[in-house]
C-alpha atoms as a PDB file:
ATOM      1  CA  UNK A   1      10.689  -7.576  15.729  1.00  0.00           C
ATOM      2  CA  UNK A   2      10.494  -4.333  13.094  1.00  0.00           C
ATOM      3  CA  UNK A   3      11.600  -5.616   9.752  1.00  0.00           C
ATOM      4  CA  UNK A   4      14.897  -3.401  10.075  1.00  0.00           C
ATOM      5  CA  UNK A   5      16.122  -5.629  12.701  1.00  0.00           C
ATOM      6  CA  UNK A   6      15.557  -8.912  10.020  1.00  0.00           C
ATOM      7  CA  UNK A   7      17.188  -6.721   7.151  1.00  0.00           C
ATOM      8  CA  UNK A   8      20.393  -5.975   9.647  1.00  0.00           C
ATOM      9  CA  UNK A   9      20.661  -9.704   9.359  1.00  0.00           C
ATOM     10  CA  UNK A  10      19.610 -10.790   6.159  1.00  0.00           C
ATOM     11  CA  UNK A  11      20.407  -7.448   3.907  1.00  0.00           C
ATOM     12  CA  UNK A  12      19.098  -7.503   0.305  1.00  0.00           C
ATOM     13  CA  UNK A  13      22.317  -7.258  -1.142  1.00  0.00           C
ATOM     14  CA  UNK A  14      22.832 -11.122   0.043  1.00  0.00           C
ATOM     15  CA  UNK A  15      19.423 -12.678   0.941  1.00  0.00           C
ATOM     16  CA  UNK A  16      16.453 -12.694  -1.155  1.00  0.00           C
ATOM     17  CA  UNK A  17      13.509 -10.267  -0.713  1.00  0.00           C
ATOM     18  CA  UNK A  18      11.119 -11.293  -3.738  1.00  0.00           C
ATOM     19  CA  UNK A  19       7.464 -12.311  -2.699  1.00  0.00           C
ATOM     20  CA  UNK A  20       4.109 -11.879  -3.252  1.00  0.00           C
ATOM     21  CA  UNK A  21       1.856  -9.243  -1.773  1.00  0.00           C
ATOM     22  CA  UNK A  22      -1.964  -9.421  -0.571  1.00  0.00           C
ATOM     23  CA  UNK A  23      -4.213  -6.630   0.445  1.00  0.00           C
ATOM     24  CA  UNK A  24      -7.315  -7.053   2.778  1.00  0.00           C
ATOM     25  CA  UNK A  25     -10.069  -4.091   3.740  1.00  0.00           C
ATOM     26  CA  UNK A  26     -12.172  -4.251   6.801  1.00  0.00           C
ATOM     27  CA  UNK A  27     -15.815  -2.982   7.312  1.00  0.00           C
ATOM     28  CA  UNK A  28     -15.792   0.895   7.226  1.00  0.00           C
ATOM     29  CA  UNK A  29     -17.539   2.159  10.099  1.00  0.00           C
ATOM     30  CA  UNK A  30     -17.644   5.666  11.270  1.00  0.00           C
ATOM     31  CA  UNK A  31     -15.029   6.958   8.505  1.00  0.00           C
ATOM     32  CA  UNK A  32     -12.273   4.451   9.117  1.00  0.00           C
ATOM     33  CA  UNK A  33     -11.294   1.453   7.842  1.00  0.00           C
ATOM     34  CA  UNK A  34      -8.777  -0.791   8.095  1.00  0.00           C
ATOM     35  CA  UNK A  35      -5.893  -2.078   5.131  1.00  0.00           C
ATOM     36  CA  UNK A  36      -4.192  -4.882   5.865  1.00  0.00           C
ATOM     37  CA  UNK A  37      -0.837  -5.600   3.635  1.00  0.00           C
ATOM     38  CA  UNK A  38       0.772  -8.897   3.860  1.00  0.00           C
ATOM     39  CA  UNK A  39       3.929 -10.600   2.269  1.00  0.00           C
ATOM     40  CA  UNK A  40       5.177 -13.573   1.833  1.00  0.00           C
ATOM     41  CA  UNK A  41       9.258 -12.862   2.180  1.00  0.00           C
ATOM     42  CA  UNK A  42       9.827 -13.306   5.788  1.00  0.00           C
ATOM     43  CA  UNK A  43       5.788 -13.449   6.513  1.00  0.00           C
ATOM     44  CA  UNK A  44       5.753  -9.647   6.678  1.00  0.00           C
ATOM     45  CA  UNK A  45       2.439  -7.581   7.591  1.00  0.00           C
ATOM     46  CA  UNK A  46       1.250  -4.336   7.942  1.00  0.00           C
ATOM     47  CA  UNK A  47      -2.170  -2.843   9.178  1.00  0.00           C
ATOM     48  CA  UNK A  48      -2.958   1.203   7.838  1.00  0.00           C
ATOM     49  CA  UNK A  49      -5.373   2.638   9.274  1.00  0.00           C
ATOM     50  CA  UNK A  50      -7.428   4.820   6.462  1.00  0.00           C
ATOM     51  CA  UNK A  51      -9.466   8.126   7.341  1.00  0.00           C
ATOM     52  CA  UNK A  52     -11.906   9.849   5.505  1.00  0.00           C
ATOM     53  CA  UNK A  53     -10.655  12.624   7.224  1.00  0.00           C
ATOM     54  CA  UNK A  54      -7.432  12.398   5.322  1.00  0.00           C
ATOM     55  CA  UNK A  55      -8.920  10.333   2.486  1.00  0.00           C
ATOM     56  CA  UNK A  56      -5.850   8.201   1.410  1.00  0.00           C
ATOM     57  CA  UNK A  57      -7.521   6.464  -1.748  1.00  0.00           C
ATOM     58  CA  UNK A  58      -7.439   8.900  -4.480  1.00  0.00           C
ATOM     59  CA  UNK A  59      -3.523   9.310  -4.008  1.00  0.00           C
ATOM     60  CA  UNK A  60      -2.963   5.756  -3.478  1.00  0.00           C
ATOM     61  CA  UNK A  61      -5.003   5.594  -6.631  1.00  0.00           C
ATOM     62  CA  UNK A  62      -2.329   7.970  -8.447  1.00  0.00           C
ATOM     63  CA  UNK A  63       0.772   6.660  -6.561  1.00  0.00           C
ATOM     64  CA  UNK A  64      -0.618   2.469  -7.718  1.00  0.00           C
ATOM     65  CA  UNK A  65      -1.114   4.059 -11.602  1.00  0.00           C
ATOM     66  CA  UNK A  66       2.400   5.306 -11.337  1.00  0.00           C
ATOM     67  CA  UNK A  67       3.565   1.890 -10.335  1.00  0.00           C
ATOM     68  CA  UNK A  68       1.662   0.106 -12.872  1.00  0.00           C
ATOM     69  CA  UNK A  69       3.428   2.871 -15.596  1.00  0.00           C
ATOM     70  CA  UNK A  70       7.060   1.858 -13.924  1.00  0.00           C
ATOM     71  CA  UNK A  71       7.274   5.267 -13.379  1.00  0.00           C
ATOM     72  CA  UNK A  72       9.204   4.862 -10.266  1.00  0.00           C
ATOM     73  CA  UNK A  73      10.333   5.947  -7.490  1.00  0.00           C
ATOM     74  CA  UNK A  74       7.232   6.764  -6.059  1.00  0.00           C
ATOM     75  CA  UNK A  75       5.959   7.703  -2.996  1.00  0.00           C
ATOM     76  CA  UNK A  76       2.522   8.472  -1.043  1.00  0.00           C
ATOM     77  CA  UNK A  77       1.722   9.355   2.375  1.00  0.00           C
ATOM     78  CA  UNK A  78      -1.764   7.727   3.852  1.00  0.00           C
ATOM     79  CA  UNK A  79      -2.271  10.345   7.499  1.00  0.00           C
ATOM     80  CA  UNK A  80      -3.742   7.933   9.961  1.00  0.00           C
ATOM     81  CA  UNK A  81      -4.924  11.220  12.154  1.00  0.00           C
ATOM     82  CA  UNK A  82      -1.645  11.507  14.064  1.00  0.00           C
ATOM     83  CA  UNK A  83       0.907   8.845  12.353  1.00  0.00           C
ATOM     84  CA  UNK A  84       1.759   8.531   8.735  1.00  0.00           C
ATOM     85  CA  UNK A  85       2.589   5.532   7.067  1.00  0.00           C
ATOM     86  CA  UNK A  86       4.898   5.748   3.919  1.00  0.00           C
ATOM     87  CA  UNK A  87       4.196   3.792   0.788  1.00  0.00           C
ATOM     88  CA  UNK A  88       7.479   3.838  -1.593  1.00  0.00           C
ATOM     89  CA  UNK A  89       8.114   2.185  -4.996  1.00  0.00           C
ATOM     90  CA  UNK A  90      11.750   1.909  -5.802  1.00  0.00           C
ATOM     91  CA  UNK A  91      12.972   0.663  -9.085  1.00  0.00           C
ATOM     92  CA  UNK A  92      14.746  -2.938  -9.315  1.00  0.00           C
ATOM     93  CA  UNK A  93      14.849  -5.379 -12.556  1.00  0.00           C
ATOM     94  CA  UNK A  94      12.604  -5.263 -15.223  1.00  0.00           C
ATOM     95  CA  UNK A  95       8.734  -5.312 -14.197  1.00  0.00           C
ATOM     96  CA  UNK A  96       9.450  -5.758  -9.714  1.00  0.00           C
ATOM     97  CA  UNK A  97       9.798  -2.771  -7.676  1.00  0.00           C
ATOM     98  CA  UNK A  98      11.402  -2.680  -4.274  1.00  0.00           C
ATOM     99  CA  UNK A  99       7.739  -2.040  -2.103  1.00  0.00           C
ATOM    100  CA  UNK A 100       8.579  -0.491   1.439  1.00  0.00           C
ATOM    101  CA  UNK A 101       5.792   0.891   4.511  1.00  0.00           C
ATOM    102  CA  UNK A 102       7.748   2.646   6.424  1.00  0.00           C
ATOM    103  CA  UNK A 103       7.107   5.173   8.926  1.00  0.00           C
ATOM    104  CA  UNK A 104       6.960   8.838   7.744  1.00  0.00           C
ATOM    105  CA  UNK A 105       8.546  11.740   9.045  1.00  0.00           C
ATOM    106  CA  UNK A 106       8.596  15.016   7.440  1.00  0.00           C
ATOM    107  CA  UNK A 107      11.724  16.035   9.396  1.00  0.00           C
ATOM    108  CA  UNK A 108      14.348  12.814   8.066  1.00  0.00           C
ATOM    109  CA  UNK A 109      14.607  10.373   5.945  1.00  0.00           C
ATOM    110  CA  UNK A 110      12.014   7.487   6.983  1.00  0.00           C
ATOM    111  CA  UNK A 111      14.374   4.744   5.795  1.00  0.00           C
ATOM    112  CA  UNK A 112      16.931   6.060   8.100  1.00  0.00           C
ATOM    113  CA  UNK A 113      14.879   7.185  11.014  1.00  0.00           C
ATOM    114  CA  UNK A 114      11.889   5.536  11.534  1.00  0.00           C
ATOM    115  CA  UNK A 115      10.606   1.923  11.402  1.00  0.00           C
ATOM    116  CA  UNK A 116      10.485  -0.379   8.720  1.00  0.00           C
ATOM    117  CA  UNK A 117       7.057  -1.996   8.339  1.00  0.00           C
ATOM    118  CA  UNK A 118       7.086  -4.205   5.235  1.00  0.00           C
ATOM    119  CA  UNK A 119      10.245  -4.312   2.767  1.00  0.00           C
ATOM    120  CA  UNK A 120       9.716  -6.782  -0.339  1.00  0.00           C
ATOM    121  CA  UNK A 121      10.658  -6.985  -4.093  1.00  0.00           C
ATOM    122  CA  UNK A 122       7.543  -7.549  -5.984  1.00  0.00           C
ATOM    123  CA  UNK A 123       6.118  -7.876  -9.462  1.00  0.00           C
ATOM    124  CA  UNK A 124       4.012  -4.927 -10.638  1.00  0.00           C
ATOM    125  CA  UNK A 125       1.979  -6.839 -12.415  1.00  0.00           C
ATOM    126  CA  UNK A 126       1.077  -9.182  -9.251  1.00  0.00           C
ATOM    127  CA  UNK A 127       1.253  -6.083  -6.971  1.00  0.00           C
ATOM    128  CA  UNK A 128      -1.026  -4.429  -9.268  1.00  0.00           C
ATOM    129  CA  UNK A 129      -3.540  -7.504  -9.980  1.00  0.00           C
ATOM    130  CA  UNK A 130      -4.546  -8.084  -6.459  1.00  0.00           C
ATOM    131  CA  UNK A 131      -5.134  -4.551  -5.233  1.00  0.00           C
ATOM    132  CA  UNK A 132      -7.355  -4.057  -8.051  1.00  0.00           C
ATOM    133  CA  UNK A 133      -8.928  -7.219  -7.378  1.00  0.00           C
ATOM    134  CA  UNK A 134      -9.259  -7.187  -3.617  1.00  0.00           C
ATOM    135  CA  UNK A 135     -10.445  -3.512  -4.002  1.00  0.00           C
ATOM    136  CA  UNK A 136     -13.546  -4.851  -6.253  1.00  0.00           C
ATOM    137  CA  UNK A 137     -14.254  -7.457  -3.444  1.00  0.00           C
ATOM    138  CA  UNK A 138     -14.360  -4.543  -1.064  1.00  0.00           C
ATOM    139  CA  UNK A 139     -16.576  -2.743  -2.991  1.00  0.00           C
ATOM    140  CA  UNK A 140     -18.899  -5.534  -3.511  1.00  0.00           C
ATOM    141  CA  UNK A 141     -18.835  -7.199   0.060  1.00  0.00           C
ATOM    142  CA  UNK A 142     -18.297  -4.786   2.357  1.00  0.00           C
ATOM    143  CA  UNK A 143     -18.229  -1.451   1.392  1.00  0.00           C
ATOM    144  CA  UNK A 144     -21.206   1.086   3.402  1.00  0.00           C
ATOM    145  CA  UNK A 145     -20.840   4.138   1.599  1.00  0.00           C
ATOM    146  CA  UNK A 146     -22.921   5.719   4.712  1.00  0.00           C
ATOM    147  CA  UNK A 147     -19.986   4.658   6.987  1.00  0.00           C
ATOM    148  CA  UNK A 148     -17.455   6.095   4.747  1.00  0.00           C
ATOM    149  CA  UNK A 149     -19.273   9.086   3.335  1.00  0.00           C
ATOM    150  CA  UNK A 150     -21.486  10.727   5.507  1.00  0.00           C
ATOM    151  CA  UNK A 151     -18.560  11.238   8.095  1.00  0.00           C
ATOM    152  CA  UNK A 152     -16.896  13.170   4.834  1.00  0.00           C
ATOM    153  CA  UNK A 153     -14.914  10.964   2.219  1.00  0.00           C
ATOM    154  CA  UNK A 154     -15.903  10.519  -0.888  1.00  0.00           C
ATOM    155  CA  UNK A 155     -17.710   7.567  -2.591  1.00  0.00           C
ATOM    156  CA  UNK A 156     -15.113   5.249  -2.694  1.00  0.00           C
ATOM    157  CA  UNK A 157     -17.083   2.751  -5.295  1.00  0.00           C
ATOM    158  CA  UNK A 158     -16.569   5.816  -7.833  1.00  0.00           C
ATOM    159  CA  UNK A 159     -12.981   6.076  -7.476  1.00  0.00           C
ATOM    160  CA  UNK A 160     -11.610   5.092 -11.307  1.00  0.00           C
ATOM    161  CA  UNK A 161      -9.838   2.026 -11.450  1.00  0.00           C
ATOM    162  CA  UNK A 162      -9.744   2.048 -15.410  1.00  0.00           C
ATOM    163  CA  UNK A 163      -5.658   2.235 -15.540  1.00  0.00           C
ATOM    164  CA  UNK A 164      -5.528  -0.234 -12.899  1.00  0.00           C
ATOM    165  CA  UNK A 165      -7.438  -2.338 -14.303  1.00  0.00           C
ATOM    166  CA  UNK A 166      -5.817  -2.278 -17.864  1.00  0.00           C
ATOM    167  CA  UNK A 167      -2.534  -3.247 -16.043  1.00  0.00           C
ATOM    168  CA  UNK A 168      -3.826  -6.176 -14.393  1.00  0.00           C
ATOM    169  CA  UNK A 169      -5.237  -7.756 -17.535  1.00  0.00           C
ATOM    170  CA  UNK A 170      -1.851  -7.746 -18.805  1.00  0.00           C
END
């Protein structure tokens, strides 16, 4: 079941969509990996699949900083050679953001269109927090930069995380 079917029957404007988010990255090999989102309101997961082709991370990079600023919406399109996934930051109450995946489609609206992969009201700060410190465990446990870079992305343990980072201190 898409999450659009569970939000016909439990809409936001009645049930409550708060939880927290977690972020796992697989082995890169061959200039992929994998980026698994999960939530806890209504056990809700998504799996992106990241090319170096179409290097996601220095946009997600830009589109997480703008989250962390509150600088919202926001919105950031990772190409997974063929489909897009959408990643979009909507404003709610004072430090949470309405977080959405959603399929992307350059000719509609996604939210109207296309299929709902994760919809949850989050904290920035907890949003934030774990990306920045699941990314480090990446970095340190399973990052190959010769699986990622020499099929053409970039070093991914340069990216700057400094504004991140700052954020998720607090």
């Amino acid at each position: 079941m898409r999450i659009n079917d569970i939000l016909k029957d439990f809409p936001p404007e009645n049930h409550a969509w708060s939880g927290k988010v977690t972020f796992s990255f697989s082995y890169p090999e061959s200039g992929w990996l994998q980026w698994a989102v999960t939530c806890s309101a209504y056990v809700q997961n998504v799996v992106i699949a990241c090319s170096n082709v179409f290097d996601p991370f220095p946009r997600l990079f830009k589109w997480l900083e703008a989250v962390a600023d509150g600088q919202l919406p926001a919105e950031t399109v990772i190409d997974e050679e063929g489909q897009e996934k959408l990643l979009r930051a909507s404003p709610f109450e004072a430090g949470e953001f309405i977080f959405e995946v959603l399929e992307a489609d350059g000719d509609q609206d996604s939210s109207e269109t296309g299929p709902i992969f994760l919809y949850a009201q989050v904290s920035r700060q907890q949003f934030v927090a774990e990306f920045v410190r699941q990314w480090d465990d990446f970095i340190s446990s399973r990052y190959a930069s010769e699986e990622w870079v020499s099929f053409g992305g970039i070093d991914l343990s340069k990216l700057d995380l400094a504004k991140l980072r700052e954020f998720a201190r607090g």
